[in-house]
N, C-alpha and C. Protein backbone atom coordinates (compact mmCIF):
# COMPACT_ATOMS: atom_id res chain seq x y z
N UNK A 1 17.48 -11.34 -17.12
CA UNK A 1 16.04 -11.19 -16.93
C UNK A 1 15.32 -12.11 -17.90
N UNK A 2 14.21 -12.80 -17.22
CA UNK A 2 13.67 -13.81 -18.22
C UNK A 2 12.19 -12.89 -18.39
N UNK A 3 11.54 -13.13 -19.86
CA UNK A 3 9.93 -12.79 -20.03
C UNK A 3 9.54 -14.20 -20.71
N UNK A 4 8.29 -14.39 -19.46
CA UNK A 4 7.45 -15.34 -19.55
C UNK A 4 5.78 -14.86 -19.23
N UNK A 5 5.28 -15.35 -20.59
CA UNK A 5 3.93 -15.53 -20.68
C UNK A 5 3.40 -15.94 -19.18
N UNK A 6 2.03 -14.73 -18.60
CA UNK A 6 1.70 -15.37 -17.22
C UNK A 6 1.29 -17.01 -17.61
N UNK A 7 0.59 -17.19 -18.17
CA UNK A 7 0.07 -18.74 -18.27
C UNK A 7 1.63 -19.52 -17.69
N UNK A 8 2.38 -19.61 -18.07
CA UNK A 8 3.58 -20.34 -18.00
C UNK A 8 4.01 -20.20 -16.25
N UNK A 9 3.48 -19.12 -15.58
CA UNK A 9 3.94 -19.17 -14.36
C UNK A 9 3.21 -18.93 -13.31
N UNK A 10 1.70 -19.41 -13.87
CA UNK A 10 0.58 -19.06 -13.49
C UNK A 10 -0.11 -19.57 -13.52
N UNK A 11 -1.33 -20.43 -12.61
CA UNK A 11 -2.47 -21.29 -12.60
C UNK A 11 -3.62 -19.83 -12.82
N UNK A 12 -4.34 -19.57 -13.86
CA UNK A 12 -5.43 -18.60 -13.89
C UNK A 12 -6.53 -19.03 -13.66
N UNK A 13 -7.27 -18.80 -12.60
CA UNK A 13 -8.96 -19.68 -12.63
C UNK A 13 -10.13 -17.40 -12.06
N UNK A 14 -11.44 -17.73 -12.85
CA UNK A 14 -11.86 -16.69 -12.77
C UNK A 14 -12.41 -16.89 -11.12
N UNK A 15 -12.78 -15.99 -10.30
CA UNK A 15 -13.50 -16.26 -9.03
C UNK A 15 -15.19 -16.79 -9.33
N UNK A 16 -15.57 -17.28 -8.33
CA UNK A 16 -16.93 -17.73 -8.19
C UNK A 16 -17.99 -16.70 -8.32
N UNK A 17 -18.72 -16.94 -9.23
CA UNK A 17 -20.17 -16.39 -9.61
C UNK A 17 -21.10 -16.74 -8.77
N UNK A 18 -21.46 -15.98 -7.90
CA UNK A 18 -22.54 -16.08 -7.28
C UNK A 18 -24.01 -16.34 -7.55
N UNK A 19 -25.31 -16.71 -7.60
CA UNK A 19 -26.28 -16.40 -8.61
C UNK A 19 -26.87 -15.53 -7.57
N UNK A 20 -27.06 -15.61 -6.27
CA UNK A 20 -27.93 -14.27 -5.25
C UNK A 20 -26.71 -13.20 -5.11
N UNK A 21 -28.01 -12.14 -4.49
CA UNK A 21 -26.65 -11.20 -3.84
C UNK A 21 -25.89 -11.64 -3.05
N UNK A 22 -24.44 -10.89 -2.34
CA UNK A 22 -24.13 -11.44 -1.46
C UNK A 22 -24.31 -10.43 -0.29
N UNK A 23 -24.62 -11.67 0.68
CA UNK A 23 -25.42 -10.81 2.04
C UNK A 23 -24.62 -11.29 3.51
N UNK A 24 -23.60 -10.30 4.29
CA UNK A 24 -22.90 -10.24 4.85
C UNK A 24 -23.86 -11.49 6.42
N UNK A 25 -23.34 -12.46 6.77
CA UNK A 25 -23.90 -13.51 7.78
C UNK A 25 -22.87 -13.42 9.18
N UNK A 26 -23.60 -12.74 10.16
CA UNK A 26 -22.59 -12.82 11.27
C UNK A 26 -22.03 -13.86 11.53
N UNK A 27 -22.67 -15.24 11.77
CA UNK A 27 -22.39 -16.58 11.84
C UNK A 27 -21.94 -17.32 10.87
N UNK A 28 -21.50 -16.87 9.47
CA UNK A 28 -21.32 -17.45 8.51
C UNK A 28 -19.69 -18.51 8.57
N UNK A 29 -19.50 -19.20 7.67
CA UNK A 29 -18.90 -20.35 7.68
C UNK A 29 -17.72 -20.01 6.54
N UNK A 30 -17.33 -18.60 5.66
CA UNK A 30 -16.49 -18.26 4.88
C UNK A 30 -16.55 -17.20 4.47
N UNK A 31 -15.34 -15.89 4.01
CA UNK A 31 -15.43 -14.97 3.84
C UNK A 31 -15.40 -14.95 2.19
N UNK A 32 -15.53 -13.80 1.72
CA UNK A 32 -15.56 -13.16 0.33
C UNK A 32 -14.87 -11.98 0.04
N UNK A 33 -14.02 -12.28 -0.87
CA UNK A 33 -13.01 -11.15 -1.48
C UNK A 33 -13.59 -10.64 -2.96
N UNK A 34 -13.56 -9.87 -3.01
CA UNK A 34 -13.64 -8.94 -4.13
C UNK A 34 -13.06 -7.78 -4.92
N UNK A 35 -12.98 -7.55 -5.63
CA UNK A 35 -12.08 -6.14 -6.68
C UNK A 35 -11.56 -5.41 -5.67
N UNK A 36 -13.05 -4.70 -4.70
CA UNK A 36 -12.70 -3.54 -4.25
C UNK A 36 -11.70 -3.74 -2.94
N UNK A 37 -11.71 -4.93 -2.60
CA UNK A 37 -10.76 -5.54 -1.36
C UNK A 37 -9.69 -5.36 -1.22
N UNK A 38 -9.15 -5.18 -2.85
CA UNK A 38 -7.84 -4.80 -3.02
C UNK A 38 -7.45 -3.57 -2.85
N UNK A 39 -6.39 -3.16 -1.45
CA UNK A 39 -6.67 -1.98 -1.15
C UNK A 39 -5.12 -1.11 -1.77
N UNK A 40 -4.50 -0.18 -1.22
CA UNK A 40 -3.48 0.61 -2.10
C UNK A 40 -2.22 -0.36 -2.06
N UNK A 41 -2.11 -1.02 -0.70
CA UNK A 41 -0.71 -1.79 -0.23
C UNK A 41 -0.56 -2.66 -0.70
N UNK A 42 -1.75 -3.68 -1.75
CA UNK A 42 -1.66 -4.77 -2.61
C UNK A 42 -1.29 -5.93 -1.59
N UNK A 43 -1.76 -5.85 -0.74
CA UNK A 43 -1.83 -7.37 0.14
C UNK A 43 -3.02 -6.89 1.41
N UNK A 44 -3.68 -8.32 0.57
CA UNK A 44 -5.03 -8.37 1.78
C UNK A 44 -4.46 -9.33 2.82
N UNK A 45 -4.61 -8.94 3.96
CA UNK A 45 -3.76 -9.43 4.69
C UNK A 45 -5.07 -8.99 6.27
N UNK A 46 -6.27 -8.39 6.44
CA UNK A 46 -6.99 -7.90 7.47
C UNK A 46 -8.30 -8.41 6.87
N UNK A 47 -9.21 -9.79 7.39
CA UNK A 47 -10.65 -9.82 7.27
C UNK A 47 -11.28 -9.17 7.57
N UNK A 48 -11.13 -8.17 8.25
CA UNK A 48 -12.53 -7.28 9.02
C UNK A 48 -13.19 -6.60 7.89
N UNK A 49 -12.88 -6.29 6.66
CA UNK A 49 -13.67 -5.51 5.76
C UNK A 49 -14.53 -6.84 4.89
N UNK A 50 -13.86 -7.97 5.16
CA UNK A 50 -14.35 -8.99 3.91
C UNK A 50 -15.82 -9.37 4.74
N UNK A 51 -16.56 -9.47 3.44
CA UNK A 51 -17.63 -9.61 3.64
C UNK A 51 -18.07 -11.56 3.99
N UNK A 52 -18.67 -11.95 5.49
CA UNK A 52 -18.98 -13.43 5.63
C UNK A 52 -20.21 -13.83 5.41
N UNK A 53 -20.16 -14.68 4.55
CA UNK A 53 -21.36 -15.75 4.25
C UNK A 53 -21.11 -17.11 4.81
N UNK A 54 -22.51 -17.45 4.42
CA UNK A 54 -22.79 -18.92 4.84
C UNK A 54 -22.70 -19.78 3.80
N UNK A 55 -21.62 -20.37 2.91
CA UNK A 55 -21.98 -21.20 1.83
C UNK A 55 -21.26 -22.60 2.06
N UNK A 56 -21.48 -22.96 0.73
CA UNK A 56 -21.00 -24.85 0.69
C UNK A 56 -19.54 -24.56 0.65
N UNK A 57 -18.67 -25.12 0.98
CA UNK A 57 -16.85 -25.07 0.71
C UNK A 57 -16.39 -25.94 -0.17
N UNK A 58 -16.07 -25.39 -1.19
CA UNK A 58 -15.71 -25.69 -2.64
C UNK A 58 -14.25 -25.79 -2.20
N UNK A 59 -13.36 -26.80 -1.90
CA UNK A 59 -11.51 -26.60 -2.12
C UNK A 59 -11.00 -26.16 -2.96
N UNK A 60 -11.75 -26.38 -4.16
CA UNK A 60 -11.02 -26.42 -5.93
C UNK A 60 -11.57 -24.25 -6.02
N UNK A 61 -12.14 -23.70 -5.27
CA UNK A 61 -12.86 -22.13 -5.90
C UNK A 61 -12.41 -21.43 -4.20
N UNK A 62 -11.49 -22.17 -3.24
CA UNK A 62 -11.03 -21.10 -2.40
C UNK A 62 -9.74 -20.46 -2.47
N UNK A 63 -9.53 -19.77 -2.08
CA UNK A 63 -8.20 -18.65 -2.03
C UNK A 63 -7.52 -18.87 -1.01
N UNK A 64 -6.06 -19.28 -1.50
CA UNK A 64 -4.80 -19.89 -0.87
C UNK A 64 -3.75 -18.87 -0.40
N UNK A 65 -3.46 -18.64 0.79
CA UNK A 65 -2.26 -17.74 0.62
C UNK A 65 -1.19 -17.93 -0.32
N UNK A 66 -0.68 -16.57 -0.25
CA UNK A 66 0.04 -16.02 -2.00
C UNK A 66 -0.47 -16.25 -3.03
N UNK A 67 -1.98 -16.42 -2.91
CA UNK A 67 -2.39 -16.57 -4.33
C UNK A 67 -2.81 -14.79 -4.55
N UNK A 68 -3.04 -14.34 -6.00
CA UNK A 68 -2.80 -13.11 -6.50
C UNK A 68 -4.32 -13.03 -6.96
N UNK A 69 -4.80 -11.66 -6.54
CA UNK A 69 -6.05 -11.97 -7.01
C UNK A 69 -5.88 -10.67 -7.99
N UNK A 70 -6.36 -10.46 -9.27
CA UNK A 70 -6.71 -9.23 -9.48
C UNK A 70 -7.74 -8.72 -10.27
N UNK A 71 -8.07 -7.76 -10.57
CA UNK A 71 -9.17 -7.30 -10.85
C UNK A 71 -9.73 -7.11 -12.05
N UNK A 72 -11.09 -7.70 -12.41
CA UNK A 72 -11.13 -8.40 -14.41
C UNK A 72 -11.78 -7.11 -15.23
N UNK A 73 -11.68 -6.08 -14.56
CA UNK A 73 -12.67 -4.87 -15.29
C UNK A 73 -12.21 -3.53 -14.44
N UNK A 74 -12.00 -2.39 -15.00
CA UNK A 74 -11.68 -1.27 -14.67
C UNK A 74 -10.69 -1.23 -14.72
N UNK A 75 -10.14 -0.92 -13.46
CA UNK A 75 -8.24 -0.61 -12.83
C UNK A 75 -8.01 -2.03 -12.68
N UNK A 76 -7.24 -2.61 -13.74
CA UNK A 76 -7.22 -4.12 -13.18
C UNK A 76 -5.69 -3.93 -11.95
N UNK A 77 -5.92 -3.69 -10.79
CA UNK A 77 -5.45 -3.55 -9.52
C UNK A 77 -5.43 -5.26 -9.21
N UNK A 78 -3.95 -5.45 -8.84
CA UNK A 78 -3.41 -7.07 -8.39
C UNK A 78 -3.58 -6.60 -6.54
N UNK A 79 -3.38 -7.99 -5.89
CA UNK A 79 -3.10 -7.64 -4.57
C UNK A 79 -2.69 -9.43 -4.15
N UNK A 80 -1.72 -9.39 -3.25
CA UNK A 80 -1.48 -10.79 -2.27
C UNK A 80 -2.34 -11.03 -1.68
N UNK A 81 -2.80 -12.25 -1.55
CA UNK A 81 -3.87 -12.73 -0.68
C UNK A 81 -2.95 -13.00 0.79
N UNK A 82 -2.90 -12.69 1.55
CA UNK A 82 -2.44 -13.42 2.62
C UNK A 82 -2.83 -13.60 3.99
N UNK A 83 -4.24 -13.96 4.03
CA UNK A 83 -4.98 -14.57 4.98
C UNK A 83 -5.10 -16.42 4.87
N UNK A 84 -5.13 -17.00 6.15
CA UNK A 84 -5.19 -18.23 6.14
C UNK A 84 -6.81 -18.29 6.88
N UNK A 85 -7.93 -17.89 6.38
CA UNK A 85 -9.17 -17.83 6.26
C UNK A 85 -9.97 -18.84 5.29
N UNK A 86 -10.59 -19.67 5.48
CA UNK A 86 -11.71 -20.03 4.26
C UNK A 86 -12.14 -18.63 3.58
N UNK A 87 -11.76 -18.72 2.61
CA UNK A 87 -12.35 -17.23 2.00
C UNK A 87 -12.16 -17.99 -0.19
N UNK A 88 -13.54 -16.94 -0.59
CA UNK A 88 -13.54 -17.30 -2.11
C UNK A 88 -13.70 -15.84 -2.59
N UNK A 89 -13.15 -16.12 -3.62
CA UNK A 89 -13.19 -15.15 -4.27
C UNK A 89 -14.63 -14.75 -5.22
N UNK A 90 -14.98 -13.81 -5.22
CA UNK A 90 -16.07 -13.13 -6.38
C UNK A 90 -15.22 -13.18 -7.97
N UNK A 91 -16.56 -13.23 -8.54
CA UNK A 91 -16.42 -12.98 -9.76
C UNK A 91 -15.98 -12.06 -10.56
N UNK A 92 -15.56 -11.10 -9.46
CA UNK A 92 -14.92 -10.01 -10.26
C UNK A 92 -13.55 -9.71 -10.25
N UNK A 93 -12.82 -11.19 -10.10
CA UNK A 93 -11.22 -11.13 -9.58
C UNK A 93 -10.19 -12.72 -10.23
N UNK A 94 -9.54 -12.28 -11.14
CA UNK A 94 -9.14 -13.49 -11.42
C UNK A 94 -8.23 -13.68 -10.12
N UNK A 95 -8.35 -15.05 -10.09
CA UNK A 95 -7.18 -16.05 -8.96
C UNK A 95 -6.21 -16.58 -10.22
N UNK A 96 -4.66 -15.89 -9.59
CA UNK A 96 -3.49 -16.36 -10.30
C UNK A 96 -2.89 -17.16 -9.05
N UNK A 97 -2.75 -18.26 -9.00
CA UNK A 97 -1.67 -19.17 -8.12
C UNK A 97 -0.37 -19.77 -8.98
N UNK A 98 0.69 -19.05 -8.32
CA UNK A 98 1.96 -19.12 -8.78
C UNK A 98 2.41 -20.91 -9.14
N UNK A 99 2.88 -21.13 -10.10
CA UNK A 99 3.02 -22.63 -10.45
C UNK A 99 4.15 -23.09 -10.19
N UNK A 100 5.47 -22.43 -10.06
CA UNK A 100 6.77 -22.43 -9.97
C UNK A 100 7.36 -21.30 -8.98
N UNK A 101 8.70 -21.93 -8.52
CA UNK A 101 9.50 -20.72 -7.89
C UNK A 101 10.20 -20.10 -8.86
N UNK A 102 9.96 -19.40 -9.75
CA UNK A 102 10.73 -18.22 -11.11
C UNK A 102 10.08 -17.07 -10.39
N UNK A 103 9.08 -16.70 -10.00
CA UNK A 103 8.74 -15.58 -9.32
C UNK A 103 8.11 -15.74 -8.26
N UNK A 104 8.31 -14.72 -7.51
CA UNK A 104 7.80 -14.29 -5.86
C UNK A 104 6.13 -13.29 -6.13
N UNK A 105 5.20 -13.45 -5.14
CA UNK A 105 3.55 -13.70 -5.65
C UNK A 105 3.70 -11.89 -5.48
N UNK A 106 4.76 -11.40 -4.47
CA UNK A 106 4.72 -9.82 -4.43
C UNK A 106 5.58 -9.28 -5.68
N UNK A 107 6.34 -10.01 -5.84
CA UNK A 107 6.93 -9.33 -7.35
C UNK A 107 5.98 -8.88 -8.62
N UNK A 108 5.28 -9.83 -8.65
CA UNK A 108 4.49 -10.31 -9.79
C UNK A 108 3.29 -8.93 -9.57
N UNK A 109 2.86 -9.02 -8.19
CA UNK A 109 2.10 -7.87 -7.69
C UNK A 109 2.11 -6.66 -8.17
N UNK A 110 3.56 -6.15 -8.12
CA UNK A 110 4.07 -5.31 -7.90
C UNK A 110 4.57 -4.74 -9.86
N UNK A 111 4.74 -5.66 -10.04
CA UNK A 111 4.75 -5.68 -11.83
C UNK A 111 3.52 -5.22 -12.57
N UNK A 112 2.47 -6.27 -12.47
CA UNK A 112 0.87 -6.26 -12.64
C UNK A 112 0.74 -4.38 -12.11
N UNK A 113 0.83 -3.92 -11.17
CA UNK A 113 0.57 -2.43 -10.49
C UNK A 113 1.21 -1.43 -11.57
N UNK A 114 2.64 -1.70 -11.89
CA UNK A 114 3.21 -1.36 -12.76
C UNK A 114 2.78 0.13 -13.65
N UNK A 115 3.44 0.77 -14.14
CA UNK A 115 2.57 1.20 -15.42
C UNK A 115 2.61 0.86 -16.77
N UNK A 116 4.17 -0.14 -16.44
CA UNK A 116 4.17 -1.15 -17.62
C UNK A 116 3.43 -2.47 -17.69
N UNK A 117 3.24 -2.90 -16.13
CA UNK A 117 2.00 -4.02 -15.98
C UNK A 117 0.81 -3.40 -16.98
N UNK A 118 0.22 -2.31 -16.22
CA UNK A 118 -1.03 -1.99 -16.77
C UNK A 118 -1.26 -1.74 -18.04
N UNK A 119 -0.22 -0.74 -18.62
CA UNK A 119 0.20 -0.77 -20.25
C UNK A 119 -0.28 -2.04 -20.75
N UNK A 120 0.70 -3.22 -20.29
CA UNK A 120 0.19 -4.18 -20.96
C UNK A 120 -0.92 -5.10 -21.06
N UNK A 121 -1.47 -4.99 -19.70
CA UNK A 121 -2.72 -5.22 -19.67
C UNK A 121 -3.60 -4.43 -20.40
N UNK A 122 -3.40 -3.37 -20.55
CA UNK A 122 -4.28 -2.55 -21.29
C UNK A 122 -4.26 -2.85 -23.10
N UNK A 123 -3.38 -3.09 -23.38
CA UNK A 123 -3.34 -3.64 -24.77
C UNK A 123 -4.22 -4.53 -25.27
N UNK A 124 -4.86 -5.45 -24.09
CA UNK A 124 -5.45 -6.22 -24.45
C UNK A 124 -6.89 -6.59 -23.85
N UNK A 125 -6.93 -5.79 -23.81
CA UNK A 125 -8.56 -5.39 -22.96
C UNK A 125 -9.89 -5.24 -24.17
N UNK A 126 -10.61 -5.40 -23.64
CA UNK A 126 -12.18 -5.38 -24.78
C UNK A 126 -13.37 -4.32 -23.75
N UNK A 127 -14.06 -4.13 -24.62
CA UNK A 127 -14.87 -2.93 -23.68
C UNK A 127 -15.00 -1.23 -24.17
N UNK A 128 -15.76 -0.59 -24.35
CA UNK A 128 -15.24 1.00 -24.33
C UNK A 128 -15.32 1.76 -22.96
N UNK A 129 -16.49 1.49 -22.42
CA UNK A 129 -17.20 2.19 -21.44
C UNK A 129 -16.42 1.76 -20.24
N UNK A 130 -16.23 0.46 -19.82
CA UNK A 130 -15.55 -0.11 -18.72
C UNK A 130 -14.53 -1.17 -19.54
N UNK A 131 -13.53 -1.50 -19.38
CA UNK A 131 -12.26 -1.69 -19.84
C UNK A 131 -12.45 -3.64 -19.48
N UNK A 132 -12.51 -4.78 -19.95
CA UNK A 132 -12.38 -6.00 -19.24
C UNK A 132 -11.62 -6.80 -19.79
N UNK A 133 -10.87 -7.81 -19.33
CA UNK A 133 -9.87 -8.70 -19.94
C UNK A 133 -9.99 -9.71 -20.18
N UNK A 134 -10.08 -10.68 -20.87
CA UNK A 134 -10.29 -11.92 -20.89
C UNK A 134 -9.71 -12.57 -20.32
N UNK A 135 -10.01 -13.83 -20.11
CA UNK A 135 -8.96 -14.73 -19.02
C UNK A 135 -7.69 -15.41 -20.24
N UNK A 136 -8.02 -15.22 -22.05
CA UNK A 136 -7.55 -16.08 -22.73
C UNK A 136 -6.36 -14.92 -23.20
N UNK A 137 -6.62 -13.45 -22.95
CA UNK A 137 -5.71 -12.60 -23.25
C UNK A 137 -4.76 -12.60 -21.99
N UNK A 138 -5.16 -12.47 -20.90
CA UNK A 138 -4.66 -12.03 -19.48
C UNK A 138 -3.37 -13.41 -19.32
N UNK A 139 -3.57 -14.61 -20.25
CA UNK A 139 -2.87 -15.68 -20.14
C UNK A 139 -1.32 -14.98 -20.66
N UNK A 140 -1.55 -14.61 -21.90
CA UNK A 140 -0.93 -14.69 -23.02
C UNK A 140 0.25 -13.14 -22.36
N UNK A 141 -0.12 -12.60 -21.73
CA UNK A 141 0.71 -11.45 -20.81
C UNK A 141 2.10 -11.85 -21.15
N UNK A 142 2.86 -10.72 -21.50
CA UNK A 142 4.28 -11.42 -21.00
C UNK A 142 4.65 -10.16 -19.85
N UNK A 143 5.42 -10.98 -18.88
CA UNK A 143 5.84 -10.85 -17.90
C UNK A 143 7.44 -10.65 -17.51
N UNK A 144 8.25 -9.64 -17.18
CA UNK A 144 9.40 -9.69 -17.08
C UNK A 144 9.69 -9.60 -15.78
N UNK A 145 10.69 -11.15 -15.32
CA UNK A 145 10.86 -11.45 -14.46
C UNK A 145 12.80 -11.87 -14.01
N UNK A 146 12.96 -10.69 -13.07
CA UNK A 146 14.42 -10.75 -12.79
C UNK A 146 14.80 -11.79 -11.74
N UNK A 147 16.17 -12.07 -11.49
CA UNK A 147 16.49 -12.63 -10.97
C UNK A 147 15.90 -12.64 -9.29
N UNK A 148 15.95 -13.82 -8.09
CA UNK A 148 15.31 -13.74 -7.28
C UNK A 148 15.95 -12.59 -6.44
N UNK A 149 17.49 -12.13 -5.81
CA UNK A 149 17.67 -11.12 -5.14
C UNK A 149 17.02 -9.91 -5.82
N UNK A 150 17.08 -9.31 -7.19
CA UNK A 150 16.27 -7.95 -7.61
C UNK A 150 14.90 -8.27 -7.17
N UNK A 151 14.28 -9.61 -7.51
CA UNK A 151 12.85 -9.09 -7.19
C UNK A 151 12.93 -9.06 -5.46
N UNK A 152 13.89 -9.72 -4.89
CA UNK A 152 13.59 -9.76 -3.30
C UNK A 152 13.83 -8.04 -3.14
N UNK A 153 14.65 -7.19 -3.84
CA UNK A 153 15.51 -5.64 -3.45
C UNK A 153 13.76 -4.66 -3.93
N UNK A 154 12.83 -5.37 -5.14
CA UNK A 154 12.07 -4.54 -5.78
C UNK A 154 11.15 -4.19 -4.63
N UNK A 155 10.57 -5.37 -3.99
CA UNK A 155 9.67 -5.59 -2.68
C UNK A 155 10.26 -4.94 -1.47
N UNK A 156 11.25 -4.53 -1.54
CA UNK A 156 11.66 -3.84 0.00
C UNK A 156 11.69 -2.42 -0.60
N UNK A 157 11.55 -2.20 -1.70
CA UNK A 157 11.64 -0.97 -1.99
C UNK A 157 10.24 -0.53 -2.10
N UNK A 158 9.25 -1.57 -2.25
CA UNK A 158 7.91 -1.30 -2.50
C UNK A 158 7.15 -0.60 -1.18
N UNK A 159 7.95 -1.72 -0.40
CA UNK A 159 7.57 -2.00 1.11
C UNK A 159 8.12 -0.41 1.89
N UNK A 160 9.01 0.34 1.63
CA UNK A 160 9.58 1.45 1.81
C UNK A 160 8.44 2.34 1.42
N UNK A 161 8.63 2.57 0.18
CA UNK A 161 7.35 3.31 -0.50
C UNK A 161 6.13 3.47 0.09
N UNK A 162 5.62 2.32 0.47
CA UNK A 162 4.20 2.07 1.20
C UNK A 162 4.15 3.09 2.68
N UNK A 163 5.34 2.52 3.16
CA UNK A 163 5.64 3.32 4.10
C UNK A 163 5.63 4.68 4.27
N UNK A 164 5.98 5.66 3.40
CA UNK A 164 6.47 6.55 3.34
C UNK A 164 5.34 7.38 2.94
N UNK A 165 4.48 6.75 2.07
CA UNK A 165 3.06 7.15 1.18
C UNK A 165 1.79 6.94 2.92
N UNK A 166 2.12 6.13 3.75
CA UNK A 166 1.38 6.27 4.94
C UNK A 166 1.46 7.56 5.89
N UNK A 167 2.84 7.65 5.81
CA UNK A 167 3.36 8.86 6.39
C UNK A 167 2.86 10.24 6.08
N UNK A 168 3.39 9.97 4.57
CA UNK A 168 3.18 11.42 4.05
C UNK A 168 1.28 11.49 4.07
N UNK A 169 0.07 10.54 4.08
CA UNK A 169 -1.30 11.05 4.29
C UNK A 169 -1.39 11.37 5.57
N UNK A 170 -0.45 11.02 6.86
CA UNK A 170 -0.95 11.37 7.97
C UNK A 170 -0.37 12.69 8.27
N UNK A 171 0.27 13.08 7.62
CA UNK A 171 0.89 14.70 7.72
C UNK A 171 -0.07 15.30 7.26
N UNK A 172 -0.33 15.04 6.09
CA UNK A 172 -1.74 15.78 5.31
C UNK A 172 -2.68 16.13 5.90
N UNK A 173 -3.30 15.07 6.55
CA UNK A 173 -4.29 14.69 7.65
C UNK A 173 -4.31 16.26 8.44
N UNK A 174 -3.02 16.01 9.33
CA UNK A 174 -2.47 16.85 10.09
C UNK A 174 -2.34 18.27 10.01
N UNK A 175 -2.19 18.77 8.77
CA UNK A 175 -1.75 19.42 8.01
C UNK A 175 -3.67 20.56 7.74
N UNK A 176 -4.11 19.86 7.47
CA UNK A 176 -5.76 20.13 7.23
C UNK A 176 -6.24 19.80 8.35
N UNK A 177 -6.06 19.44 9.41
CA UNK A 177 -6.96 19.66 10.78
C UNK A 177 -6.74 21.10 11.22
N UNK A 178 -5.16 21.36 11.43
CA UNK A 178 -4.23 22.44 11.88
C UNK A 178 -5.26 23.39 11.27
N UNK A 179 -5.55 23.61 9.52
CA UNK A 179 -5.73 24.40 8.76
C UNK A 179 -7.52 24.76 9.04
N UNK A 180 -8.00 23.75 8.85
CA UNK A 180 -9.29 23.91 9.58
C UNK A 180 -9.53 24.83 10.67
N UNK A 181 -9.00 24.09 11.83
CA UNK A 181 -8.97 25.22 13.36
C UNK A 181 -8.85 25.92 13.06
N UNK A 182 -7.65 26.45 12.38
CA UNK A 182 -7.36 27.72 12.33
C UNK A 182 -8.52 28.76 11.43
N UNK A 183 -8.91 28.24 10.44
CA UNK A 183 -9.89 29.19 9.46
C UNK A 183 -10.73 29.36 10.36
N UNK A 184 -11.21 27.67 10.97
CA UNK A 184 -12.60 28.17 11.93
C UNK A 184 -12.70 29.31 12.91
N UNK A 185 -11.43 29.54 13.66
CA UNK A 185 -10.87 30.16 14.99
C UNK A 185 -10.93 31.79 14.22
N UNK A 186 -10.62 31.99 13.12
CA UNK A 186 -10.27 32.93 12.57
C UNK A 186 -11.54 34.09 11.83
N UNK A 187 -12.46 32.91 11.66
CA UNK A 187 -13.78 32.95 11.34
C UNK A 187 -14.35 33.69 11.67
N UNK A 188 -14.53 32.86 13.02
CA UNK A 188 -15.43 33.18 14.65
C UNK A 188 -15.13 34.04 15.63
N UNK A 189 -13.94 34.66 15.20
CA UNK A 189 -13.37 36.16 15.96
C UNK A 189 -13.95 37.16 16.07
């Protein structure tokens, strides 16, 4: 197992600062990702929630598939980008683009999610009230990174998990409809 500083395996750039709000354009010309985009499965992978604008197209400030976006304040929550969309990122999401093949962009994901990711992210955070990272600390991360079959075995196990965590809310679901009727039915007798 190798540990490497993210900087070392990692292009870090912060997302684009907007100076207006941003205001969703039916006709618009590029989408927008943000913190909250990042949803439990850690890969954005469905535009329909991303919000479209109309702006100028910057190459050097858009978001590349497998690039890693994650989140610079709160739950710093990672996620895969994997839309082939014009889409930029907000300011509230660093863009990590992988620099080398030493790691896979879901491994790294999946590390970052961690509770030893976050641990360590958390070490180095500034803030009381809301928690934020610098881009000059978030560099300096070290990262433990196994060989490519474990991280390929970590991701199918993730990918299992995900699965299983879908499952088990739609039982729930299920579970509390059943329970509902029934109180209601039981109610109204």
């Amino acid at each position: 197992m190798q540990v490497k500083r993210l900087k070392e395996i990692s292009k870090i750039s912060l997302g684009y600062s907007f100076r207006v709000k941003i205001e969703h354009k039916n006709n618009g010309n590029m989408l927008v990702v943000s913190a909250k985009d990042i949803k439990d499965n850690f890969i954005i992978s469905n535009s329909d929630h991303l919000t479209k604008i109309s702006h100028p197209i910057y190459e050097d400030r858009l978001v590349k598939k497998d690039d890693i976006l994650l989140s610079n304040r709160g739950y710093f929550k990672a996620g895969v980008f994997s839309l082939e969309k014009n889409t930029i990122a907000a300011s509230s999401v660093y863009i990590l683009r992988i620099k080398k093949d030493v790691v896979l962009p879901e491994y790294l994901v999946i590390w970052i999610n961690s509770k030893k990711g976050q641990n360590e992210i958390n070490k180095n955070t500034t803030g009381t009230m809301i928690k934020t990272i610098l881009k000059s600390e978030l560099e300096n991360i070290k990262i433990e990174i196994p060989i490519m079959e474990k991280q390929e075995k970590i991701i199918e196990l993730n990918k299992i998990k995900i699965e299983l965590k879908d499952k088990l809310k739609k039982k729930e679901q299920i579970f509390e409809n059943i329970f509902q009727g029934t109180l209601s039915k039981t109610i109204n007798k």
